[in-house]
C-alpha atoms as a PDB file:
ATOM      1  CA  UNK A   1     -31.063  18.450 199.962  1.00  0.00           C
ATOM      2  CA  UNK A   2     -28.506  20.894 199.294  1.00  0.00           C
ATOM      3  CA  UNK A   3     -26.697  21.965 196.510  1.00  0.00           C
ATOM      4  CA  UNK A   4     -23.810  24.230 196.642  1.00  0.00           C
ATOM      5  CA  UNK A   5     -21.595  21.870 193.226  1.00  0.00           C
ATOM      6  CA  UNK A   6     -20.499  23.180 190.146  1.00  0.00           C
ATOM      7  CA  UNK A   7     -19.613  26.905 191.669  1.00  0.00           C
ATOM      8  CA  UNK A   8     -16.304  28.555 192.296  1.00  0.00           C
ATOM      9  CA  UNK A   9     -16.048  28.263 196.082  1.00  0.00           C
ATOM     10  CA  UNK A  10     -12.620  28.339 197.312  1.00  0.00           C
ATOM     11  CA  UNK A  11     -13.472  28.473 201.108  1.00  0.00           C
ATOM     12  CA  UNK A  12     -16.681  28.102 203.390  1.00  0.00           C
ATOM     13  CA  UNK A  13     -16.992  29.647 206.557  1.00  0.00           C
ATOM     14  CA  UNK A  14     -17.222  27.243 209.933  1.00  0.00           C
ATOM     15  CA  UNK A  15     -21.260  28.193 210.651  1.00  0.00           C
ATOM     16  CA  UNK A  16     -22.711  28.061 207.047  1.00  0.00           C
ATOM     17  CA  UNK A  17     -24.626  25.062 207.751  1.00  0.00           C
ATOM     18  CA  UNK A  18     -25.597  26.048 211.387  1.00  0.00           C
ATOM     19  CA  UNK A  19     -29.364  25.085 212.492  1.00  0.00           C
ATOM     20  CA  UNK A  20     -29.959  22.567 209.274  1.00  0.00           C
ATOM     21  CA  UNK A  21     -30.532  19.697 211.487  1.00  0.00           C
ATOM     22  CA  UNK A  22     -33.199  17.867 208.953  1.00  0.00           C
ATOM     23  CA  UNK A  23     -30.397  17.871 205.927  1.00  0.00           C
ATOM     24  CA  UNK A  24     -30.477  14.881 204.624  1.00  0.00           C
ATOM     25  CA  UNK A  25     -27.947  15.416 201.255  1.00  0.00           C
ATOM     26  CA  UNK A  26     -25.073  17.954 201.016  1.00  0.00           C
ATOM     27  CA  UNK A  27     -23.389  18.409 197.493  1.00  0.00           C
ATOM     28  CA  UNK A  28     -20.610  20.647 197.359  1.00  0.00           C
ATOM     29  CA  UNK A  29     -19.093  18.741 194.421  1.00  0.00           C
ATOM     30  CA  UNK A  30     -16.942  20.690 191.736  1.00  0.00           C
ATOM     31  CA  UNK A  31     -15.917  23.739 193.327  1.00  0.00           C
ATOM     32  CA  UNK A  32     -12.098  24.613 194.540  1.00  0.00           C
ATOM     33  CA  UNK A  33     -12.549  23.883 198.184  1.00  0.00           C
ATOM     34  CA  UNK A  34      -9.017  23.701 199.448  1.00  0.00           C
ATOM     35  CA  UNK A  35      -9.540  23.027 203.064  1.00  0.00           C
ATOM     36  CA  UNK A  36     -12.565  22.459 205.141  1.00  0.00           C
ATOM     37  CA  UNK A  37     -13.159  23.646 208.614  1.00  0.00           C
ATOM     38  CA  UNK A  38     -13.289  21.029 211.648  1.00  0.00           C
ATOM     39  CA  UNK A  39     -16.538  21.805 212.946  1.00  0.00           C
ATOM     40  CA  UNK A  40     -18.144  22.160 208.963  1.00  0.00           C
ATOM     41  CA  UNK A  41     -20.870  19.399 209.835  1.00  0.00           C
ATOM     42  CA  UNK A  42     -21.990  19.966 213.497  1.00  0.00           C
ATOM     43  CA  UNK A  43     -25.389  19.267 214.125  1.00  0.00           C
ATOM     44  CA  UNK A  44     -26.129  17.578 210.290  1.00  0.00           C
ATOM     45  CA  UNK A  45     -27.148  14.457 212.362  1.00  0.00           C
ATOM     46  CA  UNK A  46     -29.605  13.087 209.283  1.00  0.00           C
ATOM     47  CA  UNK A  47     -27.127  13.874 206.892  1.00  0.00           C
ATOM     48  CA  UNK A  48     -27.084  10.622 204.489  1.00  0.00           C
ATOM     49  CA  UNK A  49     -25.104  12.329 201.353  1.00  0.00           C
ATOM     50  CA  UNK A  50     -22.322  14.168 201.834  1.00  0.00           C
ATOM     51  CA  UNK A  51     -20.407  15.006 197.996  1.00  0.00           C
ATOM     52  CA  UNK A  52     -17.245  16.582 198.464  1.00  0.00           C
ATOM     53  CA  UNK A  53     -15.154  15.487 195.242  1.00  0.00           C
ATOM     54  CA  UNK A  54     -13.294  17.300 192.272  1.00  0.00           C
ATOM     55  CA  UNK A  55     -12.020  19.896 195.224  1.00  0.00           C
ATOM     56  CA  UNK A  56      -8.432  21.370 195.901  1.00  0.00           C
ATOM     57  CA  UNK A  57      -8.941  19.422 199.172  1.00  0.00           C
ATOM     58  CA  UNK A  58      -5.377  18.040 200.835  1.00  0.00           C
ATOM     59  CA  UNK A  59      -6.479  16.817 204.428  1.00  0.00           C
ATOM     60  CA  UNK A  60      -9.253  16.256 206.547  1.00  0.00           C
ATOM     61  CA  UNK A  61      -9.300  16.934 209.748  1.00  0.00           C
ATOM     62  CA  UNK A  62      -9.743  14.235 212.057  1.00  0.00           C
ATOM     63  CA  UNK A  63     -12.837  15.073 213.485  1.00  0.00           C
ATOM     64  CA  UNK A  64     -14.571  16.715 210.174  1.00  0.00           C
ATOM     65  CA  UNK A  65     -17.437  14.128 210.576  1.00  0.00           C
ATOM     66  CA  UNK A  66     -18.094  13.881 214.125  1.00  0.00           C
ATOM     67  CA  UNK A  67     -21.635  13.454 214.774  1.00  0.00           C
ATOM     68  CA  UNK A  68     -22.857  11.871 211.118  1.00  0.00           C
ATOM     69  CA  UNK A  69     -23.834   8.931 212.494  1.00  0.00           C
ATOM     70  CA  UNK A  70     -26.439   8.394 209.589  1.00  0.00           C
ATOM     71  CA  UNK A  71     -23.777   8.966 206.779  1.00  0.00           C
ATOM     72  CA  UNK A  72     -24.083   6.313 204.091  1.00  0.00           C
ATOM     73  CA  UNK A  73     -22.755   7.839 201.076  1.00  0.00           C
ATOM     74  CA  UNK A  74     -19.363   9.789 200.866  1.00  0.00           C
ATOM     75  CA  UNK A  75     -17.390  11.255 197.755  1.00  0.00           C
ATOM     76  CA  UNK A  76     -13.820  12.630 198.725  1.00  0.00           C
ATOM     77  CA  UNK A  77     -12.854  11.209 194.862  1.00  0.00           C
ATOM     78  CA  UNK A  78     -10.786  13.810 192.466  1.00  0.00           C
ATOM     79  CA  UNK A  79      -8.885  16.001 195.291  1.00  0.00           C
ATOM     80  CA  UNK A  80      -5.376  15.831 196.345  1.00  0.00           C
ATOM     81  CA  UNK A  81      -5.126  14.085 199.419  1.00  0.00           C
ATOM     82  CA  UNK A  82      -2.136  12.544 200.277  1.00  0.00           C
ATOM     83  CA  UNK A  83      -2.481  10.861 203.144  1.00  0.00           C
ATOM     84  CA  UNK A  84      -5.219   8.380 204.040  1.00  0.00           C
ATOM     85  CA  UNK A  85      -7.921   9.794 206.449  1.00  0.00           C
ATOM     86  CA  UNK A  86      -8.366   7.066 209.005  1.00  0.00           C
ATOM     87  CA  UNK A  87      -9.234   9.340 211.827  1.00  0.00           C
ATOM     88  CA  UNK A  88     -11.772  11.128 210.132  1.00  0.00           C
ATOM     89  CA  UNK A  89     -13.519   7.639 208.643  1.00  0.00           C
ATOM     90  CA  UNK A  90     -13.259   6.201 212.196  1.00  0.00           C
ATOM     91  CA  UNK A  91     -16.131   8.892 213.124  1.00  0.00           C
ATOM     92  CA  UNK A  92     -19.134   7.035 210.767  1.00  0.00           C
ATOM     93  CA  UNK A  93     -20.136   3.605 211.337  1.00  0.00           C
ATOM     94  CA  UNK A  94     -22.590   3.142 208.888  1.00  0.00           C
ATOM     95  CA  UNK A  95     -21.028   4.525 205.267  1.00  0.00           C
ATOM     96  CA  UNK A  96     -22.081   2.290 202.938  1.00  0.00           C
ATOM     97  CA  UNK A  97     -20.577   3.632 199.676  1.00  0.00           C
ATOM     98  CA  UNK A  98     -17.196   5.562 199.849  1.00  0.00           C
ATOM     99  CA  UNK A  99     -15.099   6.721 196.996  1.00  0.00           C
ATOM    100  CA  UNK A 100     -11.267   8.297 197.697  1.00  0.00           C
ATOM    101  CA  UNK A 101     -10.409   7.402 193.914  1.00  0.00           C
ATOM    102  CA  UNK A 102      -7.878   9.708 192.355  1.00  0.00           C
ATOM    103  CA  UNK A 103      -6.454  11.400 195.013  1.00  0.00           C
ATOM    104  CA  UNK A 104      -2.670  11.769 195.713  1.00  0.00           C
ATOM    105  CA  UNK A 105      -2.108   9.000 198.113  1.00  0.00           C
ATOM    106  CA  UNK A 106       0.912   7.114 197.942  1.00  0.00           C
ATOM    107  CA  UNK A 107       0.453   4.239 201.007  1.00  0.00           C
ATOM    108  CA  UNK A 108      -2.067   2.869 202.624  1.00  0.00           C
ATOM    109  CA  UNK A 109      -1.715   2.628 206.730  1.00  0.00           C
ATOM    110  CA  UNK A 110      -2.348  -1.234 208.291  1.00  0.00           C
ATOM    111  CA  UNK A 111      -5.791   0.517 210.090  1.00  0.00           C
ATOM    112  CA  UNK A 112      -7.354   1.179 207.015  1.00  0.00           C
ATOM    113  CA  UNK A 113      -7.966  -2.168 205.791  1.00  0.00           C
ATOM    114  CA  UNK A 114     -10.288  -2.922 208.717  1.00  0.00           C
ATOM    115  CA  UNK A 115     -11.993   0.722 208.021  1.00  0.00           C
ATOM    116  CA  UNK A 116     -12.173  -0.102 204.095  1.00  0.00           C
ATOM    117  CA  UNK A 117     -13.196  -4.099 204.902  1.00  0.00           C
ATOM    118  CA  UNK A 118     -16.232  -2.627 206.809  1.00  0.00           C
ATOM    119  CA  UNK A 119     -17.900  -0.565 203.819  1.00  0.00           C
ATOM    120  CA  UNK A 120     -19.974  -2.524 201.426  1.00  0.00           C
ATOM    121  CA  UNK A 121     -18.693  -0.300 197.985  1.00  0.00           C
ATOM    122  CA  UNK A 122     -15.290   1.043 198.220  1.00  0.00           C
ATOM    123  CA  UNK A 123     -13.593   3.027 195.123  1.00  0.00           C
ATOM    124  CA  UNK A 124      -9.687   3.367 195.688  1.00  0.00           C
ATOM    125  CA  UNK A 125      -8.181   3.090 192.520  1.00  0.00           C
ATOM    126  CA  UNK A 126      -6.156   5.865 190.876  1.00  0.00           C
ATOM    127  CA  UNK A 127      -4.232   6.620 193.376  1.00  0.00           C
ATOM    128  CA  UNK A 128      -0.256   6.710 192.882  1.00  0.00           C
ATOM    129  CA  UNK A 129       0.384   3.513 195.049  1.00  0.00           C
ATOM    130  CA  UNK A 130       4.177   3.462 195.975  1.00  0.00           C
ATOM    131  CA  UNK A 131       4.535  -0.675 196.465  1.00  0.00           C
ATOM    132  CA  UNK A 132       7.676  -0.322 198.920  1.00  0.00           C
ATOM    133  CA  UNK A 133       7.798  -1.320 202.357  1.00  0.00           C
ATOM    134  CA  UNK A 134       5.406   1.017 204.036  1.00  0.00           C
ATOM    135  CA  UNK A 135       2.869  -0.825 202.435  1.00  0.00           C
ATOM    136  CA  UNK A 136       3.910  -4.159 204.157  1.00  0.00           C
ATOM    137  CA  UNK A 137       1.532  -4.316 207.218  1.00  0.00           C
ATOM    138  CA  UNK A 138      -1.865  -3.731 204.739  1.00  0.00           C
ATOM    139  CA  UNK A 139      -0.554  -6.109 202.215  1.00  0.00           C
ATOM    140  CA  UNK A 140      -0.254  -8.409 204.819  1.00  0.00           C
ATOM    141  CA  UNK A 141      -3.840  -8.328 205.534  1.00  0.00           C
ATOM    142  CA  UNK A 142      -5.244  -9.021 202.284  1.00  0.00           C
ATOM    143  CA  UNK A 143      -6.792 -12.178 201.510  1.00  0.00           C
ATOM    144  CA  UNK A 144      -8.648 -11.806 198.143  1.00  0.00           C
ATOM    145  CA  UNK A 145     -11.827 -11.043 200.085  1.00  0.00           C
ATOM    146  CA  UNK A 146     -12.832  -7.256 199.159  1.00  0.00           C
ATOM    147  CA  UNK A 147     -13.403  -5.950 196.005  1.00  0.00           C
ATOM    148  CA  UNK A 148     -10.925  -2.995 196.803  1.00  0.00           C
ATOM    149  CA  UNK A 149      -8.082  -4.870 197.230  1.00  0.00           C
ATOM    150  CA  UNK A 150      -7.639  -5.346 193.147  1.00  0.00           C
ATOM    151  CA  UNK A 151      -8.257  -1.483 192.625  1.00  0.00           C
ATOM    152  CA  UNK A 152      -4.250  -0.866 194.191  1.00  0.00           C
ATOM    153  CA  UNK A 153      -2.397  -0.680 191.235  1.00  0.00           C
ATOM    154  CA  UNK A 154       1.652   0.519 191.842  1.00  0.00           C
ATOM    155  CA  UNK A 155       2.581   3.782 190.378  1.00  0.00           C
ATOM    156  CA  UNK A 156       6.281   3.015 192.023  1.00  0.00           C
ATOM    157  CA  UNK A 157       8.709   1.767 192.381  1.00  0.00           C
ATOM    158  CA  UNK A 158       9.511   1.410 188.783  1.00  0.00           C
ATOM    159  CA  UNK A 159      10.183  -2.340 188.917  1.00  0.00           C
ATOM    160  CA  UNK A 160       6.266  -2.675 190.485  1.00  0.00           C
ATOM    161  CA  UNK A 161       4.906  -0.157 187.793  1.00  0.00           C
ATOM    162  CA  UNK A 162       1.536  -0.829 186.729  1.00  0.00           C
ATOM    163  CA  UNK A 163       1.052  -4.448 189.012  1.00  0.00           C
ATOM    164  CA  UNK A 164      -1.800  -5.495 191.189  1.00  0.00           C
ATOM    165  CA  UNK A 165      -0.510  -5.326 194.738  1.00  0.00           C
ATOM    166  CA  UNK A 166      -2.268  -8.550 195.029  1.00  0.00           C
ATOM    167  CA  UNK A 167       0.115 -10.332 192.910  1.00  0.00           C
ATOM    168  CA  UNK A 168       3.598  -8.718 194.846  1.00  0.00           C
ATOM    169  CA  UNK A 169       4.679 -10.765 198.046  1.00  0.00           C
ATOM    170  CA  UNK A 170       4.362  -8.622 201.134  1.00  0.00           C
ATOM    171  CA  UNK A 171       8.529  -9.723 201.118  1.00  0.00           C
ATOM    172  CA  UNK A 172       9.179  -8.591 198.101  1.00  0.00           C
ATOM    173  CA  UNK A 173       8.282  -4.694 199.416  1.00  0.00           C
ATOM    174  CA  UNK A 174      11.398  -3.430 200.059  1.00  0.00           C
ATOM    175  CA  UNK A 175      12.623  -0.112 200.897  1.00  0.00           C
ATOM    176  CA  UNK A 176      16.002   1.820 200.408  1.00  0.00           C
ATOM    177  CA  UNK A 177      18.452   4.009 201.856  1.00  0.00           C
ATOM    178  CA  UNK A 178      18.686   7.217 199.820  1.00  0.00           C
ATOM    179  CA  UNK A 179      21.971   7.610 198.217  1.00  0.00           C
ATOM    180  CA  UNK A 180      23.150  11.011 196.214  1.00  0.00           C
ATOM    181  CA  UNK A 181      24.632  10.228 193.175  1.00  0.00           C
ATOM    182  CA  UNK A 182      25.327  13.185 191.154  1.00  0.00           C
ATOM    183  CA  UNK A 183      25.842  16.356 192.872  1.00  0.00           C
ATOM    184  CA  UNK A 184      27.663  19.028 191.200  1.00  0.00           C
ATOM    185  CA  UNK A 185      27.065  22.726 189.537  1.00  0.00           C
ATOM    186  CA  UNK A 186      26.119  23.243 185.932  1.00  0.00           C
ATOM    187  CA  UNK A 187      27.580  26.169 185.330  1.00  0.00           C
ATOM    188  CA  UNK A 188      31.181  25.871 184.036  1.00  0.00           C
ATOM    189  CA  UNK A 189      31.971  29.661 184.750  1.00  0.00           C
ATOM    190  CA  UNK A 190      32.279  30.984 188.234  1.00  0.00           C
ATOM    191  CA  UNK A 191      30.063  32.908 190.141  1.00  0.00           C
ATOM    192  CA  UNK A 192      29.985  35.553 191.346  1.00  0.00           C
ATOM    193  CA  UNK A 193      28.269  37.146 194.558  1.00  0.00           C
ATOM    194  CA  UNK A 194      24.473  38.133 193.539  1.00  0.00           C
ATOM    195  CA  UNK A 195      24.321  35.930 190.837  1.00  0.00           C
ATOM    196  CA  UNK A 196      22.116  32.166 190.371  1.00  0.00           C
ATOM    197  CA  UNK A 197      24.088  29.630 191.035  1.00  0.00           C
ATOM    198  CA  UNK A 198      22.484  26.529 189.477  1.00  0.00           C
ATOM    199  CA  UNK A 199      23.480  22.706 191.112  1.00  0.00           C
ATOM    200  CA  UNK A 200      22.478  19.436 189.651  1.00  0.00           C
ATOM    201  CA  UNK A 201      21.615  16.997 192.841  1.00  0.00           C
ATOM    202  CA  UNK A 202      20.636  13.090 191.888  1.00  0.00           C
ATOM    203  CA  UNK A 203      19.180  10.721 194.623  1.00  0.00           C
ATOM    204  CA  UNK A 204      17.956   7.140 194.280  1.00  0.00           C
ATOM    205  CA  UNK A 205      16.258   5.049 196.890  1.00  0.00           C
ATOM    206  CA  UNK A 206      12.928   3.646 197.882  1.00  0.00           C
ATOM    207  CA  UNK A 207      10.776   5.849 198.112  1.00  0.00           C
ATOM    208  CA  UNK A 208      12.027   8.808 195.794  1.00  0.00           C
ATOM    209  CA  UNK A 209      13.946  10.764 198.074  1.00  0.00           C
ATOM    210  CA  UNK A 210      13.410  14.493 198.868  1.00  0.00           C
ATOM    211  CA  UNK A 211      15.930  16.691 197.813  1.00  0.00           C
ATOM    212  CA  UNK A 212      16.558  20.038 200.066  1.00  0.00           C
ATOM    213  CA  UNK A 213      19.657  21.844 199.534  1.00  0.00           C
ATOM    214  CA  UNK A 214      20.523  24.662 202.896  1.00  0.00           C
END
């Protein structure tokens, strides 16, 4: 076992665990890991732990755990992803305990299911959940059957605020057109050249649209 948690790392170079082939736990747990590089876990073939949570961490690559065919427990939980890393779970087969709980993912992509149906503990929950259409194809797929199903609680839009997934009809995830309705400057003076010109720009829609103003 290794233990690298509860430091200050903000970065580890691609080689650090080069020519540990008998590892068999990795804990790099509480630090403020922001990325992670591709080839991190080459050769860690008898890693079985791998405890990467309460990081800065906002992707994965997609082959990050190539190789880790022995892999049965893996903490991602308290970093920011926002997207969910299908391409890097697709590389272990035999994860037995996985937990991706608060992170910063907002949907959940129809592949997943079969990845998260496969794992015998999953932890999800505390994630903001946007219930719109994007989440159409998973909700489609559940049937009650997994545990993690009931952890999806909305965070958006308001109307689905704090509901089980399970309980909204995969119809009844519905997305809209973003539409600007306020856009106007606060400042009742003009402006001059050089100065900060403040504007006031309101959007609705499903999702909350992005506003960029060029």
């Amino acid at each position: 076992y290794l233990s690298l948690d509860n430091n200050q790392l903000t970065s580890l170079p691609a080689d650090i665990f080069a020519g540990l082939v008998n590892l068999w736990g990795l804990y790099l747990d509480n630090n403020q890991l922001t990325s992670l590089p591709a080839n991190i876990f080459v050769g860690l073939q008898k890693l079985h732990y791998l405890y990467i949570g309460q990081n800065n961490l906002t992707t994965l690559p997609g082959s990050i755990f190539g190789g880790l065919g022995n892999l049965e427990k893996l903490i991602v939980d308290y970093n920011q992803l926002t997207m969910f890393p299908v391409e890097a779970l697709s590389k272990v087969q035999n994860v037995r305990y996985l937990s991706l709980q608060n992170n910063q993912m907002p949907t959940l992509p129809l592949t997943a299911y079969d990845l998260l149906s496969s794992i015998r503990l999953v932890f999800i929950d505390d994630n903001p959940w946007q219930c719109d259409c994007r989440m159409v194809p998973f909700r489609t797929r559940m049937n009650g059957s997994h545990a993690f199903e009931k952890q999806i609680i909305c965070a958006g839009p308001s109307n689905f605020s704090g509901q089980s997934l399970t309980n909204i009809n995969a119809e009844d995830l519905i997305c809209e057109e973003p539409t600007i309705v306020r856009f106007e400057s606060s400042d009742s003076n003009m402006v001059v050249q050089g100065e900060t010109l403040h504007l006031v720009c309101e959007a609705s829609g499903i999702p909350t649209p992005d506003i960029t103003v060029t």
